[in-house]
Protein backbone atom coordinates (compact mmCIF):
# COMPACT_ATOMS: atom_id res chain seq x y z
CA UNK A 1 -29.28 -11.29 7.26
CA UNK A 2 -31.60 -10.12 9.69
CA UNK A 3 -31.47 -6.23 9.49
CA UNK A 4 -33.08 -3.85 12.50
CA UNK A 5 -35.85 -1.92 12.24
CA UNK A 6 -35.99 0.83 9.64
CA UNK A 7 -37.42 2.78 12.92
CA UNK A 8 -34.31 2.18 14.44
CA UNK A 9 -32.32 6.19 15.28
CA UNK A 10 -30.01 6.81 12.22
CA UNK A 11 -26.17 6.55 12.57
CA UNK A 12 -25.02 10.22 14.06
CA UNK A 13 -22.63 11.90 11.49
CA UNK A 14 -20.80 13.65 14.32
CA UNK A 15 -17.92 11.18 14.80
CA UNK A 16 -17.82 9.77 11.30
CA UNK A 17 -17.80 14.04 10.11
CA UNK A 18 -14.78 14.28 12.89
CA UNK A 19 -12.59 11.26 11.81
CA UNK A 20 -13.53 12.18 8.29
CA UNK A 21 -11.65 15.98 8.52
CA UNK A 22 -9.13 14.53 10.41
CA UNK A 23 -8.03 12.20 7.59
CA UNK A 24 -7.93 14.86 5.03
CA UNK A 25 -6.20 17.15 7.01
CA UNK A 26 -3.36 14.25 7.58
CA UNK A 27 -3.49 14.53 2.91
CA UNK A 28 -5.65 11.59 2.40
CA UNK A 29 -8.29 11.97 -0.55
CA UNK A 30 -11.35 12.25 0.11
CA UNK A 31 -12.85 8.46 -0.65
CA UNK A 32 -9.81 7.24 1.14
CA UNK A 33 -10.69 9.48 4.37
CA UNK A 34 -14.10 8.62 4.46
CA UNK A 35 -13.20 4.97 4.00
CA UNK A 36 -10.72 4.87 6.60
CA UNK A 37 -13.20 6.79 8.79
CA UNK A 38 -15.99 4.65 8.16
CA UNK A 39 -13.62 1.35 8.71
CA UNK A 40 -12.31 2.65 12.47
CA UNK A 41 -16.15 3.52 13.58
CA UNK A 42 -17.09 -0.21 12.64
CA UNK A 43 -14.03 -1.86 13.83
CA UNK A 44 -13.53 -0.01 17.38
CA UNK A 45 -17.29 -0.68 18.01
CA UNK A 46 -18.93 3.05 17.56
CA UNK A 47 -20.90 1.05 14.60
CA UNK A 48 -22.37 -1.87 16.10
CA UNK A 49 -23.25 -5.00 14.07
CA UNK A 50 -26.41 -4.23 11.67
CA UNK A 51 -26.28 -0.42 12.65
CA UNK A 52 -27.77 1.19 9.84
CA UNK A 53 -26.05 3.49 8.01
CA UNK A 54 -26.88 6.84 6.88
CA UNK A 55 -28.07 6.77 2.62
CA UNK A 56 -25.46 7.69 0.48
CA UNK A 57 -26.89 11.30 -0.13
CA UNK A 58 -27.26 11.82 3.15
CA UNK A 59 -23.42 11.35 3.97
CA UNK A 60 -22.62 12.92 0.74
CA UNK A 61 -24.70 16.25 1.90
CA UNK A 62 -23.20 16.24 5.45
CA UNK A 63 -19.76 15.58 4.44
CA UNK A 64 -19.67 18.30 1.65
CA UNK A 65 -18.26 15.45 -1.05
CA UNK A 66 -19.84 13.69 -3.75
CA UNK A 67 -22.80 11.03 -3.60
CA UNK A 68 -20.53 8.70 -5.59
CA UNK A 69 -17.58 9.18 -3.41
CA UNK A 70 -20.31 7.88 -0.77
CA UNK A 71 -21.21 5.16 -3.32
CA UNK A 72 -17.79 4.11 -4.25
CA UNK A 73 -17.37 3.69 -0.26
CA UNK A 74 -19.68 1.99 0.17
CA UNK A 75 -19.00 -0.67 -2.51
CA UNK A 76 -15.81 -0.90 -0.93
CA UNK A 77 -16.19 -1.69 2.33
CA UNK A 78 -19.18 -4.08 1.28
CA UNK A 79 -16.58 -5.78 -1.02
CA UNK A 80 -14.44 -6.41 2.48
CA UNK A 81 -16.73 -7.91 4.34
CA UNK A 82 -17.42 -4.43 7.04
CA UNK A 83 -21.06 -3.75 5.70
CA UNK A 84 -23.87 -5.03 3.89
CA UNK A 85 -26.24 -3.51 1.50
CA UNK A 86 -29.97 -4.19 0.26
CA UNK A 87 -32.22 -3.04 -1.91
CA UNK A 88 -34.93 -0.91 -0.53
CA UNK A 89 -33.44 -1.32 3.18
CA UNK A 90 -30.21 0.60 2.93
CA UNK A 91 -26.44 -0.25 4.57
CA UNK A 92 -25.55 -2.05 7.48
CA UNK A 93 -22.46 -2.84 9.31
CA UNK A 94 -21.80 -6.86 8.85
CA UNK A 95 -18.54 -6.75 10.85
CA UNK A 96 -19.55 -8.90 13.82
CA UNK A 97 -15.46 -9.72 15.44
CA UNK A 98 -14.93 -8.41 18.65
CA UNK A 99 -14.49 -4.93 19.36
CA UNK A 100 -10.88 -6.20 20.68
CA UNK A 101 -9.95 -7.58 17.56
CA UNK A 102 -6.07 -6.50 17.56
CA UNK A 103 -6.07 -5.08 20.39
CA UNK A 104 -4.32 -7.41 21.94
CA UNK A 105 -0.70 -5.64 21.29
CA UNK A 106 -2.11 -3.04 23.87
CA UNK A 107 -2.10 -5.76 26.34
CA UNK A 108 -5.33 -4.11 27.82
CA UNK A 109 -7.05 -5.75 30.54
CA UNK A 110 -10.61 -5.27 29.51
CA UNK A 111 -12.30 -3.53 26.69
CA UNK A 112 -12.92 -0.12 27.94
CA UNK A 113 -9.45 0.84 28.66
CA UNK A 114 -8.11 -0.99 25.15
CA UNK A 115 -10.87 1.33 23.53
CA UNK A 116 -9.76 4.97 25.45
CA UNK A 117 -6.05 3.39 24.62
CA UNK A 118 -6.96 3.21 20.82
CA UNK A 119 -8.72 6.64 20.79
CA UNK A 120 -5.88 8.53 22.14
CA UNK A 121 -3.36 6.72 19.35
CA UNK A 122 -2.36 8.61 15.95
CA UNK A 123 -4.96 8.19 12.66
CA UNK A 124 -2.19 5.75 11.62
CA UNK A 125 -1.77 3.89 14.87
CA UNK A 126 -5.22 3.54 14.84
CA UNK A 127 -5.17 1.89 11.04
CA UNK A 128 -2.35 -0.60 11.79
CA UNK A 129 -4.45 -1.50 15.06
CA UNK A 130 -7.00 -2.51 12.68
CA UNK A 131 -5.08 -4.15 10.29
CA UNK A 132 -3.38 -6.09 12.59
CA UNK A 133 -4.28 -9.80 12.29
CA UNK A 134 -2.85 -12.92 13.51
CA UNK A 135 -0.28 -15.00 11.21
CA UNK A 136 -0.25 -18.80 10.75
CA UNK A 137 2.67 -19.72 13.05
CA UNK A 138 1.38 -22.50 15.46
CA UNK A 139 1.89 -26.06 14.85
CA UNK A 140 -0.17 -27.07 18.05
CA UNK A 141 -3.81 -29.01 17.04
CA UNK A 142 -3.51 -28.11 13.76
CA UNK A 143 -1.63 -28.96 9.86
CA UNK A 144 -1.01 -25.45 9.30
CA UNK A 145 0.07 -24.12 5.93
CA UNK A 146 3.39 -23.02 4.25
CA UNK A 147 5.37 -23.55 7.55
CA UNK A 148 9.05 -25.51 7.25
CA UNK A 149 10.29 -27.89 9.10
CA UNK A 150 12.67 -26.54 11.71
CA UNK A 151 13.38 -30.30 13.32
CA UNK A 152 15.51 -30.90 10.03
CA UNK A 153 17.17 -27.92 9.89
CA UNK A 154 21.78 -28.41 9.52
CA UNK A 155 22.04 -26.48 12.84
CA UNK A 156 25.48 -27.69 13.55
CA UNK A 157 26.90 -27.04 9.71
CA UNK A 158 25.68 -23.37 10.34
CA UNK A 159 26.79 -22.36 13.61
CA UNK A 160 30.43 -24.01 12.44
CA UNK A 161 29.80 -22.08 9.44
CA UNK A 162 28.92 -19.14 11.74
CA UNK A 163 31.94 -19.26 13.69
CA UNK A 164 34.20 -19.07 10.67
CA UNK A 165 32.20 -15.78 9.80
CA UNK A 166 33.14 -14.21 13.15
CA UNK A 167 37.13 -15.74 12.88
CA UNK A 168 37.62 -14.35 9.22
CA UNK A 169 35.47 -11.07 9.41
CA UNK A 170 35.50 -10.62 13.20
CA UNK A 171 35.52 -6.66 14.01
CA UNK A 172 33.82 -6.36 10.51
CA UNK A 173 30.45 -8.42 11.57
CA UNK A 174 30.41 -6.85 15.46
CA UNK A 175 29.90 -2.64 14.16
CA UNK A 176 26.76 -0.78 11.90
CA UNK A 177 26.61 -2.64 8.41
CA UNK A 178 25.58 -1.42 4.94
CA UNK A 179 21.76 -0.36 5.01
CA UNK A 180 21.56 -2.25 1.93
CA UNK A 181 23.20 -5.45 2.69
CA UNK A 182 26.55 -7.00 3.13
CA UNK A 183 27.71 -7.31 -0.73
CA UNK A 184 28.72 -11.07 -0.75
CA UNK A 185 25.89 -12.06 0.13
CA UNK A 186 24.06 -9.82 -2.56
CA UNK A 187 25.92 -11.02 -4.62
CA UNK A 188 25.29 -14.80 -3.79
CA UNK A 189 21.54 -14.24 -4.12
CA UNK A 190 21.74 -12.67 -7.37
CA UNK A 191 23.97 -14.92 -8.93
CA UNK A 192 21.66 -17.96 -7.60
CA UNK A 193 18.21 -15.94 -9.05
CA UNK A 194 19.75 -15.70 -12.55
CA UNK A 195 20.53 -19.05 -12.34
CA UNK A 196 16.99 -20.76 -11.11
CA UNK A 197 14.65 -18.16 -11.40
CA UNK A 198 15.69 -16.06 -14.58
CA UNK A 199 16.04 -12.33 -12.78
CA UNK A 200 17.96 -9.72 -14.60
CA UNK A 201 19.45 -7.16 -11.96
CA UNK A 202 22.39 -6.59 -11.06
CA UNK A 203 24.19 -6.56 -7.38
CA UNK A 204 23.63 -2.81 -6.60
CA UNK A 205 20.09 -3.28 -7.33
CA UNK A 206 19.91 -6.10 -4.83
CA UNK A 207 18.47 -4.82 -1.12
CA UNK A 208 18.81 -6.97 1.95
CA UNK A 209 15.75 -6.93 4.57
CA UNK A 210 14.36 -8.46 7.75
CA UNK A 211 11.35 -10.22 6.11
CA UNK A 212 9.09 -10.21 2.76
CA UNK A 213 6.83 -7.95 5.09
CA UNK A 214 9.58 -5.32 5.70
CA UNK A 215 10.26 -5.31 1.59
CA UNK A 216 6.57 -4.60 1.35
CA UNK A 217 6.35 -1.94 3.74
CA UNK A 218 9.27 -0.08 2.01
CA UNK A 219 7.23 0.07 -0.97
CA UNK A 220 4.30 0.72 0.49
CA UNK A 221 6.46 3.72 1.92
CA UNK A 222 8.09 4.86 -0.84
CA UNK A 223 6.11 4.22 -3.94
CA UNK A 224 2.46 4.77 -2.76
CA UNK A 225 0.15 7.70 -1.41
CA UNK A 226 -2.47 6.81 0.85
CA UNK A 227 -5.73 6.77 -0.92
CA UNK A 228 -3.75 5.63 -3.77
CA UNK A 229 -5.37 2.13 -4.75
CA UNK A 230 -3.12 -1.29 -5.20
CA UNK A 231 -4.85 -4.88 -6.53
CA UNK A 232 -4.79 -7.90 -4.65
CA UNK A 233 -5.14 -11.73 -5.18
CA UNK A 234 -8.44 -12.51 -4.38
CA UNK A 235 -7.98 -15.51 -2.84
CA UNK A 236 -4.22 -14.55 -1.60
CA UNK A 237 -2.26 -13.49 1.63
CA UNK A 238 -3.32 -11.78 4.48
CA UNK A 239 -0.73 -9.82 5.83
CA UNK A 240 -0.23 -8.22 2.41
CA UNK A 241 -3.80 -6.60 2.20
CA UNK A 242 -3.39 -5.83 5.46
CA UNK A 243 0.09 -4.23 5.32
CA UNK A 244 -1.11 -2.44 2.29
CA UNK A 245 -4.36 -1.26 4.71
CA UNK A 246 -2.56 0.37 7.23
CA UNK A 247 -0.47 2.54 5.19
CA UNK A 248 -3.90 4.09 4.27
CA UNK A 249 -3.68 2.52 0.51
CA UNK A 250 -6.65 0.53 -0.14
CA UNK A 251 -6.69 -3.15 -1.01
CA UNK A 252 -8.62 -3.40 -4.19
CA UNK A 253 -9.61 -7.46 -4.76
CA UNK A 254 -8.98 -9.42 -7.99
CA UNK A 255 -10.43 -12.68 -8.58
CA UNK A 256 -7.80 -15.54 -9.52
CA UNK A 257 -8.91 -18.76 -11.19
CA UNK A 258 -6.48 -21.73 -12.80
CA UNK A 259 -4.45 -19.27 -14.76
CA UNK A 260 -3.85 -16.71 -11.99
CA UNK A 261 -4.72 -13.34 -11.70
CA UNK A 262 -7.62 -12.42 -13.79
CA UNK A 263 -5.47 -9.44 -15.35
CA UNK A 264 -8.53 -8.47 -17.45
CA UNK A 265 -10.06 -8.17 -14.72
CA UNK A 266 -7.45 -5.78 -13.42
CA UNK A 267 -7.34 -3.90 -16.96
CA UNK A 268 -11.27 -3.49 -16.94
CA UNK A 269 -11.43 -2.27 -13.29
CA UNK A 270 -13.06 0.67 -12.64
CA UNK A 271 -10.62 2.77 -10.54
CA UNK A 272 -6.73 2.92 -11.84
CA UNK A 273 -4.77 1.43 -9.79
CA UNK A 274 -0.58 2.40 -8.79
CA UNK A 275 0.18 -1.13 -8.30
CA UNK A 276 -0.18 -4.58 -7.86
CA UNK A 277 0.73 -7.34 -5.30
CA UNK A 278 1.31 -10.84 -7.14
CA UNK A 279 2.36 -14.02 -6.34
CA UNK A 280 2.97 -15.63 -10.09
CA UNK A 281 5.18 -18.41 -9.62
CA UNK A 282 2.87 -20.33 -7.14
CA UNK A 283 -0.46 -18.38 -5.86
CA UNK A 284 -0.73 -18.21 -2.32
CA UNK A 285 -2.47 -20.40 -1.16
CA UNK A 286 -4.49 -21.95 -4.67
CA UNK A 287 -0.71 -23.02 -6.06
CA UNK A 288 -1.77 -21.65 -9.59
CA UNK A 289 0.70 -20.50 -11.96
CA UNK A 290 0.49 -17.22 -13.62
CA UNK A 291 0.17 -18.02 -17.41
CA UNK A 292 2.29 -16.44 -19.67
CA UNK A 293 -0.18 -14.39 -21.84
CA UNK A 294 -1.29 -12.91 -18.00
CA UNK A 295 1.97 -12.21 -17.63
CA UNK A 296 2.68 -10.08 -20.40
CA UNK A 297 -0.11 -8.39 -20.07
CA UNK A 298 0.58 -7.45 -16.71
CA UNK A 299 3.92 -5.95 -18.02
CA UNK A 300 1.66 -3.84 -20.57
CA UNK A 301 -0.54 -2.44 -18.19
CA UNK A 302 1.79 -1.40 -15.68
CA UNK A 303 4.32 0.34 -18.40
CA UNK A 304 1.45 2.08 -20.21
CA UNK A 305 -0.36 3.16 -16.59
CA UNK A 306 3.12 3.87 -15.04
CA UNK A 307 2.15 1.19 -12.20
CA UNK A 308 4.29 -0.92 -9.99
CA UNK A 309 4.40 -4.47 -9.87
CA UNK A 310 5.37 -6.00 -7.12
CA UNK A 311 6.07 -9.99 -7.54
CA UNK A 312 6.19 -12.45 -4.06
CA UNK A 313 8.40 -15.37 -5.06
CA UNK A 314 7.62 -16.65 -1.07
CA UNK A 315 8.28 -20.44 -2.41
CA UNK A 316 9.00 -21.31 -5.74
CA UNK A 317 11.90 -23.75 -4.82
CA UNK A 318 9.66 -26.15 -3.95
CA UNK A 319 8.00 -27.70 -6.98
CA UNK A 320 7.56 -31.21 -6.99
CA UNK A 321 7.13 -31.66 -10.89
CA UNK A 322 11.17 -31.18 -11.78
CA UNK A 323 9.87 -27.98 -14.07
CA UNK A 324 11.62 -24.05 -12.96
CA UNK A 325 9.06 -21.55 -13.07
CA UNK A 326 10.61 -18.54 -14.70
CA UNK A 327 9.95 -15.05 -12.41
CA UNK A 328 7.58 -12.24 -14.02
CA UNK A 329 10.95 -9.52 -12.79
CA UNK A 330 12.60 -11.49 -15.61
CA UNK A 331 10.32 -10.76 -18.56
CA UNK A 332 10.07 -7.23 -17.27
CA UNK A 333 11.84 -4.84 -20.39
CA UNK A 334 10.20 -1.93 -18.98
CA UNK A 335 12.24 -1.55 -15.27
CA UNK A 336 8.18 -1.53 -13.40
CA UNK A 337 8.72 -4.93 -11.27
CA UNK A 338 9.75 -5.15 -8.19
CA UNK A 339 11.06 -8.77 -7.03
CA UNK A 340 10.51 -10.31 -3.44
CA UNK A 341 11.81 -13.38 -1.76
CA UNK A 342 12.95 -14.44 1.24
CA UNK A 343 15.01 -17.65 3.58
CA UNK A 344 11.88 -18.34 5.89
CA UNK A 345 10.59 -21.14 4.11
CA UNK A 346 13.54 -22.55 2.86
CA UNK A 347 15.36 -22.13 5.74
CA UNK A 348 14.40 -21.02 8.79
CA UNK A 349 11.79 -17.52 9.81
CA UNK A 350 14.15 -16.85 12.89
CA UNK A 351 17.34 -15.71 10.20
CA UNK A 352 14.75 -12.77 9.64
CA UNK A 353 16.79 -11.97 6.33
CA UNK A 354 14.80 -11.60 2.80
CA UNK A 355 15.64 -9.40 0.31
CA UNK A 356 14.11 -7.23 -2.19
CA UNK A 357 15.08 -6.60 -6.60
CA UNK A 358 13.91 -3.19 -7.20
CA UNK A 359 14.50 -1.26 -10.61
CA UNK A 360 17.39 1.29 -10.96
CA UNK A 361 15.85 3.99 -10.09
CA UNK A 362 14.76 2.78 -7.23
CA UNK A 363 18.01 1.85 -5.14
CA UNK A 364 18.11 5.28 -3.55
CA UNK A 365 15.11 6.03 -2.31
CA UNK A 366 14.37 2.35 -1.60
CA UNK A 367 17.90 2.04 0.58
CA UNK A 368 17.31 5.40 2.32
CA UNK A 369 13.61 4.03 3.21
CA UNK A 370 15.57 0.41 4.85
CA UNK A 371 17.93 2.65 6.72
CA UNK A 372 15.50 4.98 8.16
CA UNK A 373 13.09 2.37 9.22
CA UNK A 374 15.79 -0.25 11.29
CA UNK A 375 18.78 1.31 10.10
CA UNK A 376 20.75 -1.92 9.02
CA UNK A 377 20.22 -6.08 9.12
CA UNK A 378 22.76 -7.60 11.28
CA UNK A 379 26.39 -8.76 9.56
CA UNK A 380 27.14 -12.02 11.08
CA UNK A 381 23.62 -13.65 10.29
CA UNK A 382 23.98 -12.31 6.53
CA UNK A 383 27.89 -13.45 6.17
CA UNK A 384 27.00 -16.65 7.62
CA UNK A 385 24.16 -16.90 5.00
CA UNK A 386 26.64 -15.98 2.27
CA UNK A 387 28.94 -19.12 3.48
CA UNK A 388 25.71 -21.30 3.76
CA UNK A 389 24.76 -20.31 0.20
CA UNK A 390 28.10 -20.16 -1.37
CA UNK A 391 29.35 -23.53 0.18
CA UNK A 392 26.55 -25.69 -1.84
CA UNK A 393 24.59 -26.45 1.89
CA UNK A 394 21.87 -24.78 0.86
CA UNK A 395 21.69 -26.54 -2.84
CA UNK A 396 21.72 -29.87 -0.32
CA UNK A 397 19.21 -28.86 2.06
CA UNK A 398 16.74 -27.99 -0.58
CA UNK A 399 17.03 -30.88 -2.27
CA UNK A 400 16.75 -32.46 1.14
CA UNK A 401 13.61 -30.81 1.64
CA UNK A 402 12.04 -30.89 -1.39
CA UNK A 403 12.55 -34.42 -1.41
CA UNK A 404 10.91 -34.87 2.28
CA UNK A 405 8.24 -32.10 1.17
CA UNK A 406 6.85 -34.11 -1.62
CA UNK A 407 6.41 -37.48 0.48
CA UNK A 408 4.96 -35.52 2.77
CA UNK A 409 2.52 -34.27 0.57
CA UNK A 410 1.61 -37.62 -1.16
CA UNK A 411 0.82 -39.27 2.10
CA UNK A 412 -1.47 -36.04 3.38
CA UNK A 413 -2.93 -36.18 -0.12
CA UNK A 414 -3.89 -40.27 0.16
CA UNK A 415 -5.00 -39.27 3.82
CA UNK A 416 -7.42 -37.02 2.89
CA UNK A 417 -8.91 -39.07 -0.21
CA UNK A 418 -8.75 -42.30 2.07
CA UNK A 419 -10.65 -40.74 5.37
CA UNK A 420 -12.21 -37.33 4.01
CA UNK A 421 -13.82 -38.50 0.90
CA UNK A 422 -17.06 -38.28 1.52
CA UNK A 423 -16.16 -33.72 1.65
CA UNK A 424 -13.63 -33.26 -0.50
CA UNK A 425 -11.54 -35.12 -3.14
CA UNK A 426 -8.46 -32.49 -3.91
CA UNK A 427 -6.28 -32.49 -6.90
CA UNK A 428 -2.43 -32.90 -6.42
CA UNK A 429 -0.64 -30.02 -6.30
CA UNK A 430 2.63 -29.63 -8.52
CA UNK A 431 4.45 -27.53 -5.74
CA UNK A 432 3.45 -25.44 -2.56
CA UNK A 433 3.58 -26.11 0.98
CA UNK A 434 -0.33 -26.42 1.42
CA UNK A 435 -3.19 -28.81 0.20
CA UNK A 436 -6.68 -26.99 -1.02
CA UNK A 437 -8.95 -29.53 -0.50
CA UNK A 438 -12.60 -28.29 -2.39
CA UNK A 439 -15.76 -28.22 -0.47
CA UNK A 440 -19.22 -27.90 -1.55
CA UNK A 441 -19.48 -24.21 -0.90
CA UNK A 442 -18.49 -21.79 1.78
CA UNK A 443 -21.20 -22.80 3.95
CA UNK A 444 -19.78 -26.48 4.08
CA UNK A 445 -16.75 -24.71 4.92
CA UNK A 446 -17.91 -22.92 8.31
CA UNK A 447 -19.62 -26.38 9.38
CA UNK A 448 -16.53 -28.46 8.85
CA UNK A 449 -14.10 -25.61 10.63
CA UNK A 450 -16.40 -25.21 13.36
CA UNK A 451 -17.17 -28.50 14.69
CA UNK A 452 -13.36 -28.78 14.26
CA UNK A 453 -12.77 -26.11 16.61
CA UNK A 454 -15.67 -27.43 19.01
CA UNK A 455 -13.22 -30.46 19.64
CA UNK A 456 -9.89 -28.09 19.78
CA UNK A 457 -8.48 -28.50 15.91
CA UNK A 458 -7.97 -25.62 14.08
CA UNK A 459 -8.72 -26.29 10.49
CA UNK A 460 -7.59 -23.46 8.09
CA UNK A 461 -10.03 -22.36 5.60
CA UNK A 462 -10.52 -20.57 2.61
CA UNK A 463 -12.31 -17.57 4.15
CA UNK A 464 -9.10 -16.91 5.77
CA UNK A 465 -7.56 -15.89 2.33
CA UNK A 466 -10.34 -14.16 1.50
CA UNK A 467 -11.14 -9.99 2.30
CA UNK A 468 -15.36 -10.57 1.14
CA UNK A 469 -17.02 -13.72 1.85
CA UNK A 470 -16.09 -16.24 -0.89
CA UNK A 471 -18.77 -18.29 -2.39
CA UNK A 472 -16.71 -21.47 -2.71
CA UNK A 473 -15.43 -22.87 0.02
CA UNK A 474 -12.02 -25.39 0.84
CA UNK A 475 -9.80 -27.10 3.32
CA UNK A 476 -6.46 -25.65 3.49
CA UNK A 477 -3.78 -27.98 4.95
CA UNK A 478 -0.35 -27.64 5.25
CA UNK A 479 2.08 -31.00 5.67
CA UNK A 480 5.90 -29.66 5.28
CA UNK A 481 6.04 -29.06 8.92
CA UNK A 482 4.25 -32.55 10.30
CA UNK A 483 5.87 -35.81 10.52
CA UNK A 484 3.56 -38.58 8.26
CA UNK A 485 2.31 -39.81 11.54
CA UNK A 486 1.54 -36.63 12.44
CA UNK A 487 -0.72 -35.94 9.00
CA UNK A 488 -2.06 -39.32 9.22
CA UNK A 489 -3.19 -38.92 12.96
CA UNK A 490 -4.57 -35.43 12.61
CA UNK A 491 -6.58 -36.20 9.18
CA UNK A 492 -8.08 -39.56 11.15
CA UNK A 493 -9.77 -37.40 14.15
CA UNK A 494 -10.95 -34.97 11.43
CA UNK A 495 -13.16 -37.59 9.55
CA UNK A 496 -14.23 -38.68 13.08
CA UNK A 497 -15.59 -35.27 14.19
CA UNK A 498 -16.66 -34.92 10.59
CA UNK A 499 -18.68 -38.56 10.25
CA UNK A 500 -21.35 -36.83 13.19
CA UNK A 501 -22.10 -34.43 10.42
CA UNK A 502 -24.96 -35.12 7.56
CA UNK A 503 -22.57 -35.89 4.66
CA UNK A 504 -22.26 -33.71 1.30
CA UNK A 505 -20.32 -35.21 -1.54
């Protein structure tokens, strides 16, 4: 990377000293104010792309903190991707998106008034501004991962089912509901967990929410500090970094290879970390299992560091190989996991009902958290749920759509080995909603994904898991959602746009 000139005026400490104060004053710690400090100066656009800035004793001295406060910073923020660092030249800010990057839930007309918008915003408005990112939702141009397919969907068994709910319960469904959930239906999801994915809770400890991202925020609300330090899936999923980013809690990457997590990894780090964010039954979006030694040792660390786990289960009914993978909550004797899941993926992201296991001791606080934050999820979508569930149609429409799922995936698969071949020749995944097709390293990657996008396809990549800049690089396609003409048709006009290209096997 071209750097500028060493003669170039030096970063002025005035805002950075300003936002820096500010933070601490709000009860961050120290490297978690000056991260967050350092992060809104780059992002907003105060720290251009390859300002240089100041040497770590230099912001130690003018901050009044440590120089390895400075240097554990810096490491950071290098690590996602905001600034680089070389030998005998110093830091620069890497972070070349646009200065609107988010911005676009102001609904600002040009840049200067989204930036004096932004400025006049809260430390932590200004934090979830950053964070912000946008999810993989569209179908248009594109086979994009871990969506269902809505087209197949029993719409008339549930709205029959839905007007039975509103016949037998009527007056019941229409008023405020129980902040933690409408108990037949907790009690429905339990009873089904125990059964296919081995949990051991009971129905009190069993919270209903809008979405796996709601269940996250209430922990990141009730069981973290900012500053406080939770590790990630390196690979993994975006909008949990990021959630975990705007509560002021920093993101700290782990690497994950065939077995999962690298929990040594995790055990060896270098700062302690309050928790972890894990998806063990299939990583998101690699499809590895977490192996059973990784799992126990998980379970050690967190019971001997007094750390929470908490455990995404986003879509472990869909595993094409006829085996049950057995949740990590289950092997938990020690009351430190906390167990996720959620109906978007097996049924449909518009019921906006998931729901969250947490420990005993946690009901209270956790429950108080849900009712402060939206005060209740609406009664007739969970009661119709608990008739969907209880009467066996959602047994049937899984095995439906596991069924369809897995053709769907063979034919992508043959696709991509039939037209693509000459990139990428992927394994065949056991479950998952995606395909990770291997490429010859990340810089294959960016040529593939941008002559894509040159001829309007959006091709998802592995960088997009990614917080750094990953070395290896992939494909990611998704199939649940497409029709097999639909795969077929979209992989053809890949290897078209992709034949123009000099060829690396």
């Amino acid at each position: 990377m071209k750097h500028r000139s060493d003669s170039s005026p030096p970063t002025s400490l005035a805002a950075l000293k300003a936002s820096f104060a500010r933070h601490v004053q709000q009860g961050m710690t120290r490297k978690a104010a000056l991260h967050l400090a350092i992060k809104q100066q780059v992002t907003a656009g105060d720290l251009q792309y390859l300002a240089k800035l100041p040497p770590s004793r230099v912001l130690a001295a003018g901050l009044g903190v440590s120089r390895d406060t400075v240097e554990v910073t810096y490491a950071q923020l290098e690590a996602e991707g905001y600034i680089a660092r070389a030998v005998g030249r110093g830091s620069f800010v890497s972070y070349q998106r646009s200065t609107l990057i988010g911005r676009e839930l102001l609904a600002a007309d040009d840049a200067e008034s989204a930036l004096l918008t932004e400025r006049e915003l809260s430390a932590h408005g200004r934090s979830l501004l950053v964070a912000a990112h946008a999810p993989h939702t569209s179908r248009a141009s594109s086979l994009t991962p871990s969506l269902p397919d809505l087209r197949l969907f029993p719409i008339d068994s549930w709205l029959q089912l839905e007007r039975l709910a509103v016949r037998q319960y009527g007056e019941r469904l229409l008023g405020y509901a129980d902040p933690q959930g409408v108990v037949e239906l907790r009690g429905e999801i339990i009873e089904y967990l125990r059964r296919e994915r081995g949990v051991k809770a009971s129905v009190e400890q069993v919270i209903v929410v809008t979405s796996s991202q709601q269940a996250l925020s209430l922990c990141t609300q009730v069981l973290f500090n900012p500053g406080d330090r939770v590790f990630v899936e390196e690979p993994g999923y975006q909008g949990a970094k990021k959630l975990v980013q705007s509560a002021g809690i920093i993101a700290q990457p782990v690497a994950v290879d065939h077995d999962g997590m690298d929990i040594d990894a995790l055990i060896d780090a270098r700062h302690r970390g309050r928790g972890v964010y894990v998806t063990p039954s299939h990583h998101y979006p690699l499809g590895h299992s977490l192996s059973i030694d990784r799992r126990l040792k998980l379970l050690e660390w967190a019971q001997q560091h007094k750390a929470w786990i908490i455990e995404d289960d986003y879509d472990s009914e869909f595993n094409y190989d006829g085996l049950t993978r057995a949740s990590l909550q289950g092997l938990d004797k020690y009351q430190r996991t906390l167990y996720i899941g959620t109906f978007s993926k097996t049924l449909f992201p518009g019921l906006r009902i998931g729901f969250i296991i947490v420990p005993p001791q946690l009901i209270k606080p956790m429950v108080a958290a849900k009712q402060f934050q939206d005060g209740y999820t609406s009664a007739l979508p969970q009661m119709t749920l608990f008739r969907f569930l209880n009467g066996d149609f959602y047994v049937e429409h899984l095995r439906s759509m596991r069924k369809l799922y897995k053709a769907r995936l063979d034919i992508l698969h043959a696709a991509v080995h039939q037209y693509l071949a000459a990139w990428t020749r992927p394994p065949l995944p056991q479950g998952g909603l995606q395909l990770v097709c291997p490429l010859a390293d990340a810089a294959t990657e960016r040529r593939l994904i941008q002559a894509a996008a040159a001829q309007g396809m959006k091709v998802y990549g592995l960088a997009d898991f990614y917080t750094g800049q990953p070395r290896e690089g992939a494909l990611v396609f998704g199939f649940s959602a497409y029709t097999p003409d639909e795969i077929v048709k979209f992989i053809k006009k890949l290897s078209s746009i992709f034949s123009a290209l000099p060829q690396a096997v």
